[in-house]
PDB file of N, CA and C in Angstrom:
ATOM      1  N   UNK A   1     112.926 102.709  87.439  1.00  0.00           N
ATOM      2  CA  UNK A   1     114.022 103.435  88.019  1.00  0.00           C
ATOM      3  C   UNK A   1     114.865 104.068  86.912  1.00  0.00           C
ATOM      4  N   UNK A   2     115.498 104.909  87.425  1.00  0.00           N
ATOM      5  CA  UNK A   2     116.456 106.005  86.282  1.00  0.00           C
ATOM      6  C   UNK A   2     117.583 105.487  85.803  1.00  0.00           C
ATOM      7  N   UNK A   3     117.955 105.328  84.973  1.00  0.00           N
ATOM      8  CA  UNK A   3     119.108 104.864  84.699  1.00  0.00           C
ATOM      9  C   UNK A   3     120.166 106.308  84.828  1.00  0.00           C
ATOM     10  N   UNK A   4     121.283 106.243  85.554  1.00  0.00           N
ATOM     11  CA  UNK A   4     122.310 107.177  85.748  1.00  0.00           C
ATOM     12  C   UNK A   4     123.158 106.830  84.872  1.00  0.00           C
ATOM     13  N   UNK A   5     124.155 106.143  84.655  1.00  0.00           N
ATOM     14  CA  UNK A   5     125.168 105.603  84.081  1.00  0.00           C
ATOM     15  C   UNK A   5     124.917 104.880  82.845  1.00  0.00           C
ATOM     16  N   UNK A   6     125.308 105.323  81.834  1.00  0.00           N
ATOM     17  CA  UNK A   6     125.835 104.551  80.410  1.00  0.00           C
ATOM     18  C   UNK A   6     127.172 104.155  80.217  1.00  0.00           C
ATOM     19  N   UNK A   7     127.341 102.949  79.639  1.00  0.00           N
ATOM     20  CA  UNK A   7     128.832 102.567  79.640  1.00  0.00           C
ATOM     21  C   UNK A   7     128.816 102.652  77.860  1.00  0.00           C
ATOM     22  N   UNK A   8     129.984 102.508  77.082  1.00  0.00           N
ATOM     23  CA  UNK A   8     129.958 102.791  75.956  1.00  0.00           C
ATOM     24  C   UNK A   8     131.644 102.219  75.223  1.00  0.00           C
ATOM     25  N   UNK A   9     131.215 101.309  74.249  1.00  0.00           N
ATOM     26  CA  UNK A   9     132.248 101.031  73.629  1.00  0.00           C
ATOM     27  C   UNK A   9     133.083 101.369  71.963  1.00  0.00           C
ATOM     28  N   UNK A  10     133.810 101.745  72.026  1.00  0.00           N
ATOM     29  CA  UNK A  10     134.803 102.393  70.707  1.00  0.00           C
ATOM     30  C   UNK A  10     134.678 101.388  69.974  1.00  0.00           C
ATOM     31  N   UNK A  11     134.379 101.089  68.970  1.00  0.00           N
ATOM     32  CA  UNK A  11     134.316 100.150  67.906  1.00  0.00           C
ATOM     33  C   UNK A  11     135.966 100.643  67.068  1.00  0.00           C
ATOM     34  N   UNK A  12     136.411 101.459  67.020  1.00  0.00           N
ATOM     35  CA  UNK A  12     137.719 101.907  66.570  1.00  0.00           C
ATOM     36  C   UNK A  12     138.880 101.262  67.311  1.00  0.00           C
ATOM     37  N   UNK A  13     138.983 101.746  68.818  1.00  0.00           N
ATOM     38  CA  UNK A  13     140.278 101.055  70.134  1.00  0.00           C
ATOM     39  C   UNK A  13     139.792 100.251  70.642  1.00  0.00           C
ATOM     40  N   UNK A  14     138.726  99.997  70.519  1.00  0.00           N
ATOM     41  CA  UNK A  14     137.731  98.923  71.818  1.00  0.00           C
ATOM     42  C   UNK A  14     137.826  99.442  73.207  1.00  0.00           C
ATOM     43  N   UNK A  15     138.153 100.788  73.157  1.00  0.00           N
ATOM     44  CA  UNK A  15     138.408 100.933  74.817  1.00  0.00           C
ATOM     45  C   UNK A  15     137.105 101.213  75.080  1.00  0.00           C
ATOM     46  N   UNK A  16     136.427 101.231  75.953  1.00  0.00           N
ATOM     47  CA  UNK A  16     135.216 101.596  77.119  1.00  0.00           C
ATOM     48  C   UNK A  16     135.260 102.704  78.171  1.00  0.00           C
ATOM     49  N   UNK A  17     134.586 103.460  77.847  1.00  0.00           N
ATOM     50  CA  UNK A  17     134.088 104.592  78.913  1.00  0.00           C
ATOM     51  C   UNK A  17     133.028 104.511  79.124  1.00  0.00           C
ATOM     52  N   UNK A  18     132.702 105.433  80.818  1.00  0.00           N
ATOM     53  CA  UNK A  18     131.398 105.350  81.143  1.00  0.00           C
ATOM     54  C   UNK A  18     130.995 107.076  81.422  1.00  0.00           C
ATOM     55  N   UNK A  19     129.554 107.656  81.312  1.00  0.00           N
ATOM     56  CA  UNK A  19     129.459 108.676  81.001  1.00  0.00           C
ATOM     57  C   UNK A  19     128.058 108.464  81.764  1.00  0.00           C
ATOM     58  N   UNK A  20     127.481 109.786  81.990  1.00  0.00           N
ATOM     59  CA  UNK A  20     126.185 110.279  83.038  1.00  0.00           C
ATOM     60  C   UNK A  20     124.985 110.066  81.755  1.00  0.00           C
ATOM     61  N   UNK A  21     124.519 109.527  82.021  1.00  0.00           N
ATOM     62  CA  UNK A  21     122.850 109.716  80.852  1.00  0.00           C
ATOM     63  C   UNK A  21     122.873 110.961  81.132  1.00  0.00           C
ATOM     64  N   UNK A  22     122.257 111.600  81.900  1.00  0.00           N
ATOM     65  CA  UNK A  22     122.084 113.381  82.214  1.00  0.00           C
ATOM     66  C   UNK A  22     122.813 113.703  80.854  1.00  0.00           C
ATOM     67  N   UNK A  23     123.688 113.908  81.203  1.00  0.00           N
ATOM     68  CA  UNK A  23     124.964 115.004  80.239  1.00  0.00           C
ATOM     69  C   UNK A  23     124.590 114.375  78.412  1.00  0.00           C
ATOM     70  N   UNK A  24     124.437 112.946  78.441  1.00  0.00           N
ATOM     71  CA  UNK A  24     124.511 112.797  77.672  1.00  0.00           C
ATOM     72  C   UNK A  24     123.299 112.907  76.546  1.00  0.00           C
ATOM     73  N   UNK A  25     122.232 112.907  77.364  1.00  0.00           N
ATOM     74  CA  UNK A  25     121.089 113.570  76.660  1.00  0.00           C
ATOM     75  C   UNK A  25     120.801 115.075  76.076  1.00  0.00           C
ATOM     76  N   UNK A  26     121.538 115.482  77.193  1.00  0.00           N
ATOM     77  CA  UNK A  26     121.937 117.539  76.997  1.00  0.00           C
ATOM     78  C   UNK A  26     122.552 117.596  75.778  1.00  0.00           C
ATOM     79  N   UNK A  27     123.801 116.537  75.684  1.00  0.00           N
ATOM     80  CA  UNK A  27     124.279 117.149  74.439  1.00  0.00           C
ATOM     81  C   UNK A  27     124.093 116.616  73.482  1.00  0.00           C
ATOM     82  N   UNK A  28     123.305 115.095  73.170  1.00  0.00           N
ATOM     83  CA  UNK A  28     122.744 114.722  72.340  1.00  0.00           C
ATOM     84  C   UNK A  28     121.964 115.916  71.186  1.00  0.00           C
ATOM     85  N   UNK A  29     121.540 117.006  71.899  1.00  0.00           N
ATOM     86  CA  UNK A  29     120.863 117.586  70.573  1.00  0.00           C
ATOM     87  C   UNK A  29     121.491 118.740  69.596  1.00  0.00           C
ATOM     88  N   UNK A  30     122.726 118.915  69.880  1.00  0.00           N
ATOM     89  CA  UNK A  30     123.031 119.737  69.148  1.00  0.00           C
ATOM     90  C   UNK A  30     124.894 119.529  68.685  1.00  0.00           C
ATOM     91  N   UNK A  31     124.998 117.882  69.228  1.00  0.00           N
ATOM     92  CA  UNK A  31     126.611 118.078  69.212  1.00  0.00           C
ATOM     93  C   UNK A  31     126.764 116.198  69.247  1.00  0.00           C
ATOM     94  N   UNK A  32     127.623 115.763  68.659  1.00  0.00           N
ATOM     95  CA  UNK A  32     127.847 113.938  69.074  1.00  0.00           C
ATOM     96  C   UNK A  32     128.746 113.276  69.814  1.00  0.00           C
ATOM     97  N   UNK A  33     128.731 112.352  69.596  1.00  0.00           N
ATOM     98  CA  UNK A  33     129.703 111.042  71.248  1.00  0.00           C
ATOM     99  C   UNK A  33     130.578 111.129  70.074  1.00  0.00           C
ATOM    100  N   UNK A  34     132.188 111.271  70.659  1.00  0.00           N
ATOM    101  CA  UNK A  34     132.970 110.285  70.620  1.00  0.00           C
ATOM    102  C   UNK A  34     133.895 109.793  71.733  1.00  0.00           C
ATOM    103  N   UNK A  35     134.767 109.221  71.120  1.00  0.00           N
ATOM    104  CA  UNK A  35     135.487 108.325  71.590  1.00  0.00           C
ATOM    105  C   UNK A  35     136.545 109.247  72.674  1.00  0.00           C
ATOM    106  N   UNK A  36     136.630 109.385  73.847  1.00  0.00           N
ATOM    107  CA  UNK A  36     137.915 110.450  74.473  1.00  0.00           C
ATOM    108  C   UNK A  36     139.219 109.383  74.264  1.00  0.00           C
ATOM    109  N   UNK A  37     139.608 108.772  73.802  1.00  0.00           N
ATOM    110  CA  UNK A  37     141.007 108.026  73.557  1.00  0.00           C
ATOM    111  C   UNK A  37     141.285 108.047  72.289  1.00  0.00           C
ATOM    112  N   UNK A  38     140.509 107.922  71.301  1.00  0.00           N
ATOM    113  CA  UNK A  38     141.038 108.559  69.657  1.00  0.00           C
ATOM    114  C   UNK A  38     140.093 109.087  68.701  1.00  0.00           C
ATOM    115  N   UNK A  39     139.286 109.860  69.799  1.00  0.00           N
ATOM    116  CA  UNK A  39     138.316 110.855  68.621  1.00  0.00           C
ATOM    117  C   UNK A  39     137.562 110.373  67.534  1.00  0.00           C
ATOM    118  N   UNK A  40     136.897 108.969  67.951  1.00  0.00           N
ATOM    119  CA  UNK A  40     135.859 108.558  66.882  1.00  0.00           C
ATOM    120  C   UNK A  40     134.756 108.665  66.922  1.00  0.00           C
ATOM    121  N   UNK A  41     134.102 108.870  66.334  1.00  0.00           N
ATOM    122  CA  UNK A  41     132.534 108.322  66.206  1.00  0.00           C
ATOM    123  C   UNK A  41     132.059 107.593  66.147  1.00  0.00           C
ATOM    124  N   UNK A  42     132.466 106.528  66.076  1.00  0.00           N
ATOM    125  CA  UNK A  42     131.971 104.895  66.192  1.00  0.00           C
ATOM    126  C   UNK A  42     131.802 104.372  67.784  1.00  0.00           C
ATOM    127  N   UNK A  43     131.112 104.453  67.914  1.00  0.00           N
ATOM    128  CA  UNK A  43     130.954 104.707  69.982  1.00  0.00           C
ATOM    129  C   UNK A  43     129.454 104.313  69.233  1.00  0.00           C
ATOM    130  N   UNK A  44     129.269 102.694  70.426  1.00  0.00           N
ATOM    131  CA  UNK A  44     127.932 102.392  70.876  1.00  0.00           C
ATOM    132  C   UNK A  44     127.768 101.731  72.028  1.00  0.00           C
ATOM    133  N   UNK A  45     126.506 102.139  72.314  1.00  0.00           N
ATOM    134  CA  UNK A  45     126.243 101.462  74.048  1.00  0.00           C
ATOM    135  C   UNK A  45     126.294  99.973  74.296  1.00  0.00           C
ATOM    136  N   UNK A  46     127.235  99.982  75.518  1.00  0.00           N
ATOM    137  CA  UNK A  46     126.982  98.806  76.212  1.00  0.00           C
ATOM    138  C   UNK A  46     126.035  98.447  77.276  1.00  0.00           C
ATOM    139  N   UNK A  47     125.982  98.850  77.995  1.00  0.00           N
ATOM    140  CA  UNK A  47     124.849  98.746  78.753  1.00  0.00           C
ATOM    141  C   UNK A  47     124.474 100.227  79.583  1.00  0.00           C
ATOM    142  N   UNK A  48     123.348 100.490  80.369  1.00  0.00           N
ATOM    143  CA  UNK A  48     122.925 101.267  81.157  1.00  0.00           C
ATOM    144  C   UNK A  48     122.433 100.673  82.506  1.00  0.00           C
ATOM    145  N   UNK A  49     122.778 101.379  83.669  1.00  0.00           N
ATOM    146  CA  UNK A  49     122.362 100.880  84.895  1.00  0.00           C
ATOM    147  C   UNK A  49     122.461 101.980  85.934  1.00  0.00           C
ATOM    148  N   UNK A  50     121.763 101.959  87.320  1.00  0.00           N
ATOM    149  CA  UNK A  50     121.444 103.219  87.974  1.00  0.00           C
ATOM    150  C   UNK A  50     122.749 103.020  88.875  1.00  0.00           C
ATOM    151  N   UNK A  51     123.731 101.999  88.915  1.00  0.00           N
ATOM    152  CA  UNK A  51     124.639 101.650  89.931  1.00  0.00           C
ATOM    153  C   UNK A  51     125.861 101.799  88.864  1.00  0.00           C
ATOM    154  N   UNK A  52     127.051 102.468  89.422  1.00  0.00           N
ATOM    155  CA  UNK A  52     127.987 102.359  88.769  1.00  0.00           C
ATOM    156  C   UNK A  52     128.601 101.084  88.571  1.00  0.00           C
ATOM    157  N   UNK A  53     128.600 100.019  89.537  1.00  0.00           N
ATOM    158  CA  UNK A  53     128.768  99.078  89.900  1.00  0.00           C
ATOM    159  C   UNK A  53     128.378  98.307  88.408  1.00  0.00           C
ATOM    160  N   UNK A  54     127.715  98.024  88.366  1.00  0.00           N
ATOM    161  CA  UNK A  54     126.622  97.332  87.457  1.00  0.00           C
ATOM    162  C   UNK A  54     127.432  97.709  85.681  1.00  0.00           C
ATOM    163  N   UNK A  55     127.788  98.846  85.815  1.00  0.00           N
ATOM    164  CA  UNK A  55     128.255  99.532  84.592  1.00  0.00           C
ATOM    165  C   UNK A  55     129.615  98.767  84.148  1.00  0.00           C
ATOM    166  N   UNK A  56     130.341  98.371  85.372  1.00  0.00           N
ATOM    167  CA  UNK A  56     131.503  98.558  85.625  1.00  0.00           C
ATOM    168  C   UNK A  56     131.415  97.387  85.416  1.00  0.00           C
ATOM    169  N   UNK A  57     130.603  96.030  85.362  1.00  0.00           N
ATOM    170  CA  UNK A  57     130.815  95.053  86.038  1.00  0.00           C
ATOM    171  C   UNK A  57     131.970  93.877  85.158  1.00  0.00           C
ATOM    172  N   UNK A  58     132.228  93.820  83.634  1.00  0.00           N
ATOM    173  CA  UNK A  58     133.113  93.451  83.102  1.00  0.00           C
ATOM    174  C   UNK A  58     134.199  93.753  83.388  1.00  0.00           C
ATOM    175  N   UNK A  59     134.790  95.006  83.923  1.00  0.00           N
ATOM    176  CA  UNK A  59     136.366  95.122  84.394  1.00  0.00           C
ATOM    177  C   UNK A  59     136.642  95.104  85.712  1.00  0.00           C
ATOM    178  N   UNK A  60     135.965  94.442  86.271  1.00  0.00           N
ATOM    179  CA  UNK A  60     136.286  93.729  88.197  1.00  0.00           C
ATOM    180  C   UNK A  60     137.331  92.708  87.779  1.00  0.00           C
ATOM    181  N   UNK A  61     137.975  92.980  88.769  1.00  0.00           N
ATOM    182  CA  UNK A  61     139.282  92.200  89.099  1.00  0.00           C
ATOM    183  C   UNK A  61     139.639  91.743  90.408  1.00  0.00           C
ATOM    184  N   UNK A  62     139.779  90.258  90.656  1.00  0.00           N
ATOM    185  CA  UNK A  62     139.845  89.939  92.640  1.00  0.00           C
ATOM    186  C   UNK A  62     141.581  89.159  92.395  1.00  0.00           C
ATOM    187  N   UNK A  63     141.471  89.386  93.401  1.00  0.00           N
ATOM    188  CA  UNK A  63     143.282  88.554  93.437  1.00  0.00           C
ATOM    189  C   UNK A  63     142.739  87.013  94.147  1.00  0.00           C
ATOM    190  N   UNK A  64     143.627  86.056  93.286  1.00  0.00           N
ATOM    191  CA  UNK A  64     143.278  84.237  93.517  1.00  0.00           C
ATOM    192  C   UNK A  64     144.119  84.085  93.500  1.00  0.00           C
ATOM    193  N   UNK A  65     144.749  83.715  94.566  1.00  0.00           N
ATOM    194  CA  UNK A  65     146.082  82.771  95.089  1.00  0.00           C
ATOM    195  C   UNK A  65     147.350  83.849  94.567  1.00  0.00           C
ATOM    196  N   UNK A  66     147.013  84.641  94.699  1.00  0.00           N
ATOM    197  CA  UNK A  66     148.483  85.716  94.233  1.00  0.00           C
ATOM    198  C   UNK A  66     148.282  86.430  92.812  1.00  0.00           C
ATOM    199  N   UNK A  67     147.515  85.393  91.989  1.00  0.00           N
ATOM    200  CA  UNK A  67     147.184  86.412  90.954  1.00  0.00           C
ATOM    201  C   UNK A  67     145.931  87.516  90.616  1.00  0.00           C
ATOM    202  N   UNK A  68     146.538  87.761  89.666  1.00  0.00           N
ATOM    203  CA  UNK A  68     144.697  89.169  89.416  1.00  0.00           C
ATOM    204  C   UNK A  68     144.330  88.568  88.574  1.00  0.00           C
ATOM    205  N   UNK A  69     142.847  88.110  88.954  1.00  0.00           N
ATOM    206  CA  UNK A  69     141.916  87.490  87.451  1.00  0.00           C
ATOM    207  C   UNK A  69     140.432  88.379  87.242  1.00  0.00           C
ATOM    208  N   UNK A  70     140.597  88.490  86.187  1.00  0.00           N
ATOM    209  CA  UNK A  70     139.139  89.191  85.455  1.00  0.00           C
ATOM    210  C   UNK A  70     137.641  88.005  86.526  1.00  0.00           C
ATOM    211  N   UNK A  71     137.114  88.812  86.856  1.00  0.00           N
ATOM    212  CA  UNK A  71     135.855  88.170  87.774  1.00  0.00           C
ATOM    213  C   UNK A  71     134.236  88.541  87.095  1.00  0.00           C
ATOM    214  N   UNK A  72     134.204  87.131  87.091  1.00  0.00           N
ATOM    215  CA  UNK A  72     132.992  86.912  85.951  1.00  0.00           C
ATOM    216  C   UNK A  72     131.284  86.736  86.354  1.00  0.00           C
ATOM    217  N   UNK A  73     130.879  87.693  86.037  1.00  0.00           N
ATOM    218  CA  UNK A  73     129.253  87.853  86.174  1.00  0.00           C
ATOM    219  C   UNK A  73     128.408  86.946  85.487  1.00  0.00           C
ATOM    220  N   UNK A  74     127.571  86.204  85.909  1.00  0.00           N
ATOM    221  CA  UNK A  74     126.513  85.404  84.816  1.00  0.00           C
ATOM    222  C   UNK A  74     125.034  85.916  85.708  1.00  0.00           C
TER     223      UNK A  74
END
């Protein structure tokens, strides 16, 4: 199956974005990734998956007893 979605982490802010494989192969050949929060180049993949879901799945958040807790995948 295709993978749609790449997720990708800033080794500079640590922030995480997620981006289309499509697009990102297009411009793979003539131009590079960075970072859209402080313009680095230090951007490497975290994972790939055909579900955004799946991409996403480290920053889910459920509310427990009134609070918001980070919800953990194994």
């Amino acid at each position: 199956m295709l993978n749609i979605y790449s997720s990708y982490k800033c080794r500079t802010c640590k922030s995480g974005f997620i981006l289309l494989t499509e697009d990102v192969d297009k411009m793979a050949k003539d131009r590079f990734l960075a970072c859209p929060y402080c313009n680095s180049k230090r951007v490497e993949v975290e994972n790939t998956a055909d579900n955004l879901n799946e991409c996403m799945r480290e920053r889910s958040y459920i509310r427990h007893k009134g609070a918001i807790k980070q919800r953990r995948y194994e």
